[in-house]
C-alpha atoms as a PDB file:
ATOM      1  CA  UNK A   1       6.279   2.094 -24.118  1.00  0.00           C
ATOM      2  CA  UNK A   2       2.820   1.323 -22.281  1.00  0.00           C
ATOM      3  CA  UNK A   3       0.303  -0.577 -24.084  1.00  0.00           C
ATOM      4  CA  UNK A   4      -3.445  -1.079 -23.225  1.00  0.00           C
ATOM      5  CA  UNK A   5      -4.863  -4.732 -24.768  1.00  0.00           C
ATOM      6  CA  UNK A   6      -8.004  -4.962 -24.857  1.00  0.00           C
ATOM      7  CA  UNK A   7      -8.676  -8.553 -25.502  1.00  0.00           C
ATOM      8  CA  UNK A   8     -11.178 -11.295 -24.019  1.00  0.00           C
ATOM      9  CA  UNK A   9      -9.432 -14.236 -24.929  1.00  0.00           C
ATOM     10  CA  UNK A  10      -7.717 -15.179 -21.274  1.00  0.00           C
ATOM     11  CA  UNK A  11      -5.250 -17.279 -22.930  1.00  0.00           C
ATOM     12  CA  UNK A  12      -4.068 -15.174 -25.629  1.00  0.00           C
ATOM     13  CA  UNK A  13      -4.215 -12.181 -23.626  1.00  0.00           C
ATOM     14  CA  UNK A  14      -1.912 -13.819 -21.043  1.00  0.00           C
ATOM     15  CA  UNK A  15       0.876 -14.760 -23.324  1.00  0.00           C
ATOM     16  CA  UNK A  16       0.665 -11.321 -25.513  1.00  0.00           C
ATOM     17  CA  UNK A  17       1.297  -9.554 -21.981  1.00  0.00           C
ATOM     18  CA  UNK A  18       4.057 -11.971 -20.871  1.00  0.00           C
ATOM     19  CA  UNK A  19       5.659 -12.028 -24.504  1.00  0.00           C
ATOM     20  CA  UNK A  20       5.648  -8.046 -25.230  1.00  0.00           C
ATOM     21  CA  UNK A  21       6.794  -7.694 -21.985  1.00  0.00           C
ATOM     22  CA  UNK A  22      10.181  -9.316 -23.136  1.00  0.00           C
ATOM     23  CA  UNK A  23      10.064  -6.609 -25.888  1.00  0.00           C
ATOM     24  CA  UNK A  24      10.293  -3.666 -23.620  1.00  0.00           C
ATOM     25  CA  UNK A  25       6.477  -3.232 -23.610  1.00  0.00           C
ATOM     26  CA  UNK A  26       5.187  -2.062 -20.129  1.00  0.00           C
ATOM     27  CA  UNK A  27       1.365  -3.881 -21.027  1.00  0.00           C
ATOM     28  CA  UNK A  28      -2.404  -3.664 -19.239  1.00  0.00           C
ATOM     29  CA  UNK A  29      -5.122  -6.093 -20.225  1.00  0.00           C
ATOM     30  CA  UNK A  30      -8.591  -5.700 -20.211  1.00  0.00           C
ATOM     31  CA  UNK A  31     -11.510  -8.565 -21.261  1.00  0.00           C
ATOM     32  CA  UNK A  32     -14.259  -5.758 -21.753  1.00  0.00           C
ATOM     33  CA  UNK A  33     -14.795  -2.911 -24.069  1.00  0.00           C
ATOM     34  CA  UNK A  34     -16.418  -0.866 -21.525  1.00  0.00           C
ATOM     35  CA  UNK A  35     -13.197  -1.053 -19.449  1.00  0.00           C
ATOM     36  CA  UNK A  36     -10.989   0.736 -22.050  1.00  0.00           C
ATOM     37  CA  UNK A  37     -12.333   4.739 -21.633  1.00  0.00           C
ATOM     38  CA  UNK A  38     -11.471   4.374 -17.906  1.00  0.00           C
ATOM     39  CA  UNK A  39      -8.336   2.408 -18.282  1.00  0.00           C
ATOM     40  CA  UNK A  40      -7.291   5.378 -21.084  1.00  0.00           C
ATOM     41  CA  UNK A  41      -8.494   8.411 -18.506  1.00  0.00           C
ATOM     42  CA  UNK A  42      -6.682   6.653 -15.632  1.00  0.00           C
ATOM     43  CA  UNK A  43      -3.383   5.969 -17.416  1.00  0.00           C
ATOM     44  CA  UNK A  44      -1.251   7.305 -20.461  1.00  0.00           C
ATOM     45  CA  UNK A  45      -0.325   4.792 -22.754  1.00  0.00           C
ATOM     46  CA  UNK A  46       1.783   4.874 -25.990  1.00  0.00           C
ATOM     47  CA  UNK A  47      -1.190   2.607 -28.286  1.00  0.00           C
ATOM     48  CA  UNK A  48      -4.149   0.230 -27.453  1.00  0.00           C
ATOM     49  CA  UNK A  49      -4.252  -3.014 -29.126  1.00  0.00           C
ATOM     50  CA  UNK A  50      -7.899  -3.681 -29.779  1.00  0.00           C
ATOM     51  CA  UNK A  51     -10.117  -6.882 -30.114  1.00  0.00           C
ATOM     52  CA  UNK A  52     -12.993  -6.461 -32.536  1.00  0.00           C
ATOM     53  CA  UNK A  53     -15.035  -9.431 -30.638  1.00  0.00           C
ATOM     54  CA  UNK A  54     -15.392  -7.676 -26.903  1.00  0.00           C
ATOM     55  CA  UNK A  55     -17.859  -8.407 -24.432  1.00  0.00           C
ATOM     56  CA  UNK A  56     -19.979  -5.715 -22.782  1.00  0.00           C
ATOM     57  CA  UNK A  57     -18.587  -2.991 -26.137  1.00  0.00           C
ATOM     58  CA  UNK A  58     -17.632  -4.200 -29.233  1.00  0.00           C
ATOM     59  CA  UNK A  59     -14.483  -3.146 -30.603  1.00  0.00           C
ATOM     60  CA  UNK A  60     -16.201  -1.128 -33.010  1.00  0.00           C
ATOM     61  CA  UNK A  61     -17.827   0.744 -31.109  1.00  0.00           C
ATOM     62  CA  UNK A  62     -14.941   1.105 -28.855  1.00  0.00           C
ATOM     63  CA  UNK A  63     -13.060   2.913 -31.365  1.00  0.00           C
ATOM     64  CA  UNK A  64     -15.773   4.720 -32.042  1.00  0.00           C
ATOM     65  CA  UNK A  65     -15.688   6.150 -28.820  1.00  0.00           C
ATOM     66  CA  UNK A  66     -12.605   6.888 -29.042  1.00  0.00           C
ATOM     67  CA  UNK A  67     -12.481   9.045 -32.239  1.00  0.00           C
ATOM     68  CA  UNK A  68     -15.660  10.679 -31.259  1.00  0.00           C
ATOM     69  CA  UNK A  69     -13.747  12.424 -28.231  1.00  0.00           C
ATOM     70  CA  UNK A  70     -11.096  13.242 -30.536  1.00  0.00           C
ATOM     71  CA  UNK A  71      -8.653  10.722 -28.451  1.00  0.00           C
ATOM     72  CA  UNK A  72      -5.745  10.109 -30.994  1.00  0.00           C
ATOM     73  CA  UNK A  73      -4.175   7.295 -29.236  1.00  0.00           C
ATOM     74  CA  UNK A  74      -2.854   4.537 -32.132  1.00  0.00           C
ATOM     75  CA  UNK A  75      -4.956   1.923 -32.439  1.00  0.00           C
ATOM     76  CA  UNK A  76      -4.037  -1.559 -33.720  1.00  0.00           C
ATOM     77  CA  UNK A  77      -7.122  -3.910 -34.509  1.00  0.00           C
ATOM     78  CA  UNK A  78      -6.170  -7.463 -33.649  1.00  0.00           C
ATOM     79  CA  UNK A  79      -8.796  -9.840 -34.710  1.00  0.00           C
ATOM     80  CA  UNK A  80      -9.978 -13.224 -36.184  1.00  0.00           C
ATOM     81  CA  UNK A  81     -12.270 -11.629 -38.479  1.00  0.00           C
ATOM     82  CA  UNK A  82      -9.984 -11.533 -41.160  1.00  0.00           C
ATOM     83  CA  UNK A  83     -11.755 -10.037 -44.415  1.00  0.00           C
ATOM     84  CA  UNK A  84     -11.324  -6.886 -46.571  1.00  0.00           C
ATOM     85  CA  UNK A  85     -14.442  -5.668 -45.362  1.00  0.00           C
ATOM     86  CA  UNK A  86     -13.201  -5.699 -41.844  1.00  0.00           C
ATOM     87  CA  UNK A  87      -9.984  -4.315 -43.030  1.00  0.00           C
ATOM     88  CA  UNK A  88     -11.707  -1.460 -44.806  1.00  0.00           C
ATOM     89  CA  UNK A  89     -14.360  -0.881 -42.305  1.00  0.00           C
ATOM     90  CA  UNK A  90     -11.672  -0.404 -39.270  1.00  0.00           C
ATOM     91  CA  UNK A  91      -9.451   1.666 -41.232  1.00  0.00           C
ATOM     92  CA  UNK A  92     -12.142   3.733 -42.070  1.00  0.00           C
ATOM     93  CA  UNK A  93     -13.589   4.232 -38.328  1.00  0.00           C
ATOM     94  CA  UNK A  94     -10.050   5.631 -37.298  1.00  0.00           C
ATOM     95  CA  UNK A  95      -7.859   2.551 -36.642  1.00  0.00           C
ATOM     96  CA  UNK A  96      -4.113   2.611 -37.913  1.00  0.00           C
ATOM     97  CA  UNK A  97      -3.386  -0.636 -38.476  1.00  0.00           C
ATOM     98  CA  UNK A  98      -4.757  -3.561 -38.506  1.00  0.00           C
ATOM     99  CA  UNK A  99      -3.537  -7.313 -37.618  1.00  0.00           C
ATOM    100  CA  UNK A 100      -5.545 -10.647 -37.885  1.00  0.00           C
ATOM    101  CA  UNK A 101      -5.122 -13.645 -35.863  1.00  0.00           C
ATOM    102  CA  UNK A 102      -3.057 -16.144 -36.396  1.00  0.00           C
ATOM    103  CA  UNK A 103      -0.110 -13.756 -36.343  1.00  0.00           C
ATOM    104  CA  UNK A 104       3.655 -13.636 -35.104  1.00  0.00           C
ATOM    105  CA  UNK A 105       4.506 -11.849 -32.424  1.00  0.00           C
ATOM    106  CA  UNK A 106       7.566 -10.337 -34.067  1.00  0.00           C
ATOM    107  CA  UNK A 107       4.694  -8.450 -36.961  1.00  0.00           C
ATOM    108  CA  UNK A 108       3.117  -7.234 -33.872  1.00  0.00           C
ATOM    109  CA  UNK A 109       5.970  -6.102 -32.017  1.00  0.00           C
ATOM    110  CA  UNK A 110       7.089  -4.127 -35.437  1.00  0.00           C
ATOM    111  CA  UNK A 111       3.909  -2.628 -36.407  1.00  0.00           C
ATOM    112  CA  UNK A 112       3.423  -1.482 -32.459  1.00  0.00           C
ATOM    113  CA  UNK A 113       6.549   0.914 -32.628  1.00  0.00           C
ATOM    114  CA  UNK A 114       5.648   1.856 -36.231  1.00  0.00           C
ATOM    115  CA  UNK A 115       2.234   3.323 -35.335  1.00  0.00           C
ATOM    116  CA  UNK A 116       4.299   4.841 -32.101  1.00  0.00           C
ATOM    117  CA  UNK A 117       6.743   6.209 -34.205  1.00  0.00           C
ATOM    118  CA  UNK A 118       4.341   7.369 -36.511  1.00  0.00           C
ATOM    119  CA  UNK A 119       2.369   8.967 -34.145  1.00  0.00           C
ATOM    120  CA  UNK A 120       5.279  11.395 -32.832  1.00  0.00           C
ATOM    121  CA  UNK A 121       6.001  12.566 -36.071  1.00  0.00           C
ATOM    122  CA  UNK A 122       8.845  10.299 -37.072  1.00  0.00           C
ATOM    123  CA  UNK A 123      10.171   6.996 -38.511  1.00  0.00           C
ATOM    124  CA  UNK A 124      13.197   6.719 -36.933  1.00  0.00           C
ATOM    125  CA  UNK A 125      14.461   3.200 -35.989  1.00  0.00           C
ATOM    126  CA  UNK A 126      15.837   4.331 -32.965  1.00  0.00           C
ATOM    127  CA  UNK A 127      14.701   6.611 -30.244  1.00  0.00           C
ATOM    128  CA  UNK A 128      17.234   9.758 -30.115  1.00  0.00           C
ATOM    129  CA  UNK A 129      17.793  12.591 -27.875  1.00  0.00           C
ATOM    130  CA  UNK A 130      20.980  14.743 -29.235  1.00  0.00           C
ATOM    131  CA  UNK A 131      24.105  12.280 -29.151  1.00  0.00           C
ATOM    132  CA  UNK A 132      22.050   9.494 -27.177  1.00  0.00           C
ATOM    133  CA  UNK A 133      20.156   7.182 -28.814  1.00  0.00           C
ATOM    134  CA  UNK A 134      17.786   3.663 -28.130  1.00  0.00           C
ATOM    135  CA  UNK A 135      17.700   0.930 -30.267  1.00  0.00           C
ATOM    136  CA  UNK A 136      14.368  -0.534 -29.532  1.00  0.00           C
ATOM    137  CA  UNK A 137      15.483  -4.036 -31.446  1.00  0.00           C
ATOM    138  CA  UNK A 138      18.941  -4.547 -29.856  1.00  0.00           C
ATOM    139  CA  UNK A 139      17.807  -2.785 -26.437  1.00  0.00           C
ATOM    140  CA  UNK A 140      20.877  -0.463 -26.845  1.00  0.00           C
ATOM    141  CA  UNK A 141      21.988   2.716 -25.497  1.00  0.00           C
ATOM    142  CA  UNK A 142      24.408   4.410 -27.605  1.00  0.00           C
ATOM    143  CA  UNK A 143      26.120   8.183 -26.200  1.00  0.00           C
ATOM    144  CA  UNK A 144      27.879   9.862 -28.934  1.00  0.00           C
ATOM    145  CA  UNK A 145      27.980   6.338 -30.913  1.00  0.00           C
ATOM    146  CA  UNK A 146      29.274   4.815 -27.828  1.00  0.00           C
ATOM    147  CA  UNK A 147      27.535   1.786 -26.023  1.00  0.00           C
ATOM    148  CA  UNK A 148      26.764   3.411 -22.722  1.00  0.00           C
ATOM    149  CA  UNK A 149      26.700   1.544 -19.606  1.00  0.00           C
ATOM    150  CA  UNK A 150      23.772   1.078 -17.542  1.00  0.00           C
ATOM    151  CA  UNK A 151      22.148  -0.992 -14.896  1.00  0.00           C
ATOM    152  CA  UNK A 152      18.989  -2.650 -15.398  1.00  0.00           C
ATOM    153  CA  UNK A 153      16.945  -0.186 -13.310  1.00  0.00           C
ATOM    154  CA  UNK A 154      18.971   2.625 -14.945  1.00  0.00           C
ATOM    155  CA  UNK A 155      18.432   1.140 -18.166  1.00  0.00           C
ATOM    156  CA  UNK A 156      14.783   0.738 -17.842  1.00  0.00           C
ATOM    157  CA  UNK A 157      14.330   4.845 -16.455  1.00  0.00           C
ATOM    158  CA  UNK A 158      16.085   6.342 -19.000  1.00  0.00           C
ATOM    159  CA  UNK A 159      14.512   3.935 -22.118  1.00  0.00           C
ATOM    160  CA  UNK A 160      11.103   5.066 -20.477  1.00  0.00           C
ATOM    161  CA  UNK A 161      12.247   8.673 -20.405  1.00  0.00           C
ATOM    162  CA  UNK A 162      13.713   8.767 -24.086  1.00  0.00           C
ATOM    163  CA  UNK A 163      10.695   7.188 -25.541  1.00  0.00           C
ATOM    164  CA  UNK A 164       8.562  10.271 -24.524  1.00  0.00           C
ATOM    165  CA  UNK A 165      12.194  12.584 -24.812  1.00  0.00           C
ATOM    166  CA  UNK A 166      10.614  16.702 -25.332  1.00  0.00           C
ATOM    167  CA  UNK A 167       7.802  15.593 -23.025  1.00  0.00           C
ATOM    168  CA  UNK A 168       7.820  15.769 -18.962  1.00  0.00           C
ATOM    169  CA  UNK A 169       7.029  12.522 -17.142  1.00  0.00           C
ATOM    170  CA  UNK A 170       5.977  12.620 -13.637  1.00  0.00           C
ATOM    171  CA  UNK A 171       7.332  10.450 -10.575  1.00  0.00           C
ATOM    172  CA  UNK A 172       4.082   8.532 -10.361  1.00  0.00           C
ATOM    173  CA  UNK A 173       3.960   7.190 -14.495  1.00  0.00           C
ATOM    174  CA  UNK A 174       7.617   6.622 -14.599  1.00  0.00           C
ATOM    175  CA  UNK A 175       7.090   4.387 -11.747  1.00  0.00           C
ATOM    176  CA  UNK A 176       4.119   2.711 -13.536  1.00  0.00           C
ATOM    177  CA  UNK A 177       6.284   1.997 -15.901  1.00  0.00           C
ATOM    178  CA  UNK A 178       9.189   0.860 -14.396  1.00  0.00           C
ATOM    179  CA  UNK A 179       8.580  -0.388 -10.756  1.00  0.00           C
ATOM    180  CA  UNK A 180       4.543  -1.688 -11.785  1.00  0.00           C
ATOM    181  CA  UNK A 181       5.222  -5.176 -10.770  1.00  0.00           C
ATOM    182  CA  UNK A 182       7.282  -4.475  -7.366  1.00  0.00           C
ATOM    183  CA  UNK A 183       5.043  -3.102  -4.694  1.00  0.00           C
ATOM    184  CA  UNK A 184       7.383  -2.004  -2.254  1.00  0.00           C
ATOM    185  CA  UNK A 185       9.215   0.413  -4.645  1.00  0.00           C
ATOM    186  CA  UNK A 186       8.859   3.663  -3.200  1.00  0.00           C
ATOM    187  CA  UNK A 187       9.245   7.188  -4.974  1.00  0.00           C
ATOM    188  CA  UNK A 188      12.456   7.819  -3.862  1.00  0.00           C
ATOM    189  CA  UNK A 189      13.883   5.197  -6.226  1.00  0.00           C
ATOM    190  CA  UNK A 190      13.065   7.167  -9.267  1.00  0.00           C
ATOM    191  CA  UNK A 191      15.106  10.076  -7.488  1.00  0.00           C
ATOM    192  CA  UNK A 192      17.950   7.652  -7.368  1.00  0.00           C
ATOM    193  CA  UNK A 193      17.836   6.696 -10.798  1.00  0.00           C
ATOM    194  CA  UNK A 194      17.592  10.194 -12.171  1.00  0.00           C
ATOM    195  CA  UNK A 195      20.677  10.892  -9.840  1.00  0.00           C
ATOM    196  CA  UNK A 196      22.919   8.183 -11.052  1.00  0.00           C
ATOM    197  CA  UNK A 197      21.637   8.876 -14.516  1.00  0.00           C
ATOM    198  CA  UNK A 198      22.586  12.488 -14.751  1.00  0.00           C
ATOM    199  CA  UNK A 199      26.057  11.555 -13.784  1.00  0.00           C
ATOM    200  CA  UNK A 200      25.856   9.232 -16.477  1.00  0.00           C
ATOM    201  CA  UNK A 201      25.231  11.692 -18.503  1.00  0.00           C
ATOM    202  CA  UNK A 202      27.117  14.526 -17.130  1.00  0.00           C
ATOM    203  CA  UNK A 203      29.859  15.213 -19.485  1.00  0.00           C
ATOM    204  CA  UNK A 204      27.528  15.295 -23.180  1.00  0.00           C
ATOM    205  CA  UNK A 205      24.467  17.542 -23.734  1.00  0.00           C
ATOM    206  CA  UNK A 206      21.952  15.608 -23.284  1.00  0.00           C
ATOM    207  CA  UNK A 207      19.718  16.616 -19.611  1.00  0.00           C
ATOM    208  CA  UNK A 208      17.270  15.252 -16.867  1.00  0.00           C
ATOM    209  CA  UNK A 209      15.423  18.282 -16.373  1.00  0.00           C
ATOM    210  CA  UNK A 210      13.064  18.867 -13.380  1.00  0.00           C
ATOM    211  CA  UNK A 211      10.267  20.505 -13.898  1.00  0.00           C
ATOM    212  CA  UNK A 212       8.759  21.771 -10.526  1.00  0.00           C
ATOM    213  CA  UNK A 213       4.914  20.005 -10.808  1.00  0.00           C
ATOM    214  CA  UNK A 214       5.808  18.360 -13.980  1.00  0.00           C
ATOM    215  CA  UNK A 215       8.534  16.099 -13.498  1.00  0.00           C
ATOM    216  CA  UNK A 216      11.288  14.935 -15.075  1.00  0.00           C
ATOM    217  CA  UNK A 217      12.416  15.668 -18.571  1.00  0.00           C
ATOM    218  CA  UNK A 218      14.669  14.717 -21.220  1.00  0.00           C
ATOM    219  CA  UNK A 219      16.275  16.819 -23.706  1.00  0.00           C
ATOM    220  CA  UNK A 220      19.803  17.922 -25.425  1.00  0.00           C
ATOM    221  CA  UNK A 221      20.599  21.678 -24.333  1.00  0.00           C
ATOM    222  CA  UNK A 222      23.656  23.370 -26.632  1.00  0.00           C
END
């Protein structure tokens, strides 16, 4: 899952990157509200986590924005304004949740694939296509109940691919999700993934599709 924070505190912003990052959370950062609308045109993400207290745009009037041009992305208000006011007032504009500072990272983390879950019409705790399923807290692959095998880049390509399973992915975002912090990862590599993952796969129901211009999509054929 990709995740845009928008948050000007350097310190906090560093460690919220680093720590969701553990918790299979491909993250961007931005310290300026006028830097969200081009980060969200430029790149798909699954939720932005949103300051109040931005330089440049408030967070107010960030989500504002944002539910003025009908953008549904989930929205999580994290903040150190921490009344019911505030509460009430950013629920109102069109966030989903909200989350004030101090908090654990484990509440985030929880509330994050809530409003994710939430947002593509389900509460399931896992991620499922057909007989294969994700376990976003155990970082599990089941296949027909059955832990299924997988190497960390293989892993990593077909979590990506489940959490947006019905819905093509191209090359180029899979790659932003997987490969962002290697720079001499070229395309190809997602071809080899797919390829090793299909034979994975080969012998239940559940498909990498290619869709010619679209790319690559997940789904359980009868």
């Amino acid at each position: 899952m990709r995740i845009l924070l928008a948050e000007d505190e350097r310190d906090l912003a560093i460690w919220l990157v680093r720590a969701l990052q553990q918790g299979d959370f491909q993250v961007d950062w931005v310290d300026d509200g006028r830097l969200v609308r081009s980060s969200l045109k430029a790149t798909s993400y699954d939720a932005l986590v949103l300051d109040l207290g931005l330089p440049g745009l408030g967070g107010h009037d960030v989500l504002a924005d944002l539910r003025a041009a009908d953008q549904r992305l989930p929205v999580l208000i994290l903040t150190a304004r921490d009344s019911l006011i505030e509460r009430v007032t950013s629920l109102r504009e069109g966030a989903d949740d909200f989350l004030a500072k101090p908090f654990e990272l484990a509440e985030l983390e929880a509330r994050l694939l809530a409003l994710i879950r939430r947002a593509r019409g389900g509460d399931r705790p896992r991620f499922a296509c057909g007989p294969l399923s994700y376990d976003s807290a155990s970082k599990q692959f089941t296949l027909a109940h059955e832990p299924l095998p997988l190497t960390p880049r293989e892993h990593a390509v077909l979590r990506v691919l489940i959490q947006r399973s019905g819905e093509p992915m191209s090359k180029q975002e899979i790659m932003d999700r997987v490969f962002s912090d290697d720079q001499d990862v070229h395309p190809e590599a997602v071809e080899v993934m797919v390829h090793r993952l299909r034979k994975r796969l080969a012998a239940s129901p559940v498909r990498i599709t290619t869709l010619r211009g679209l790319g690559y999509l997940l789904e359980c054929v009868p």
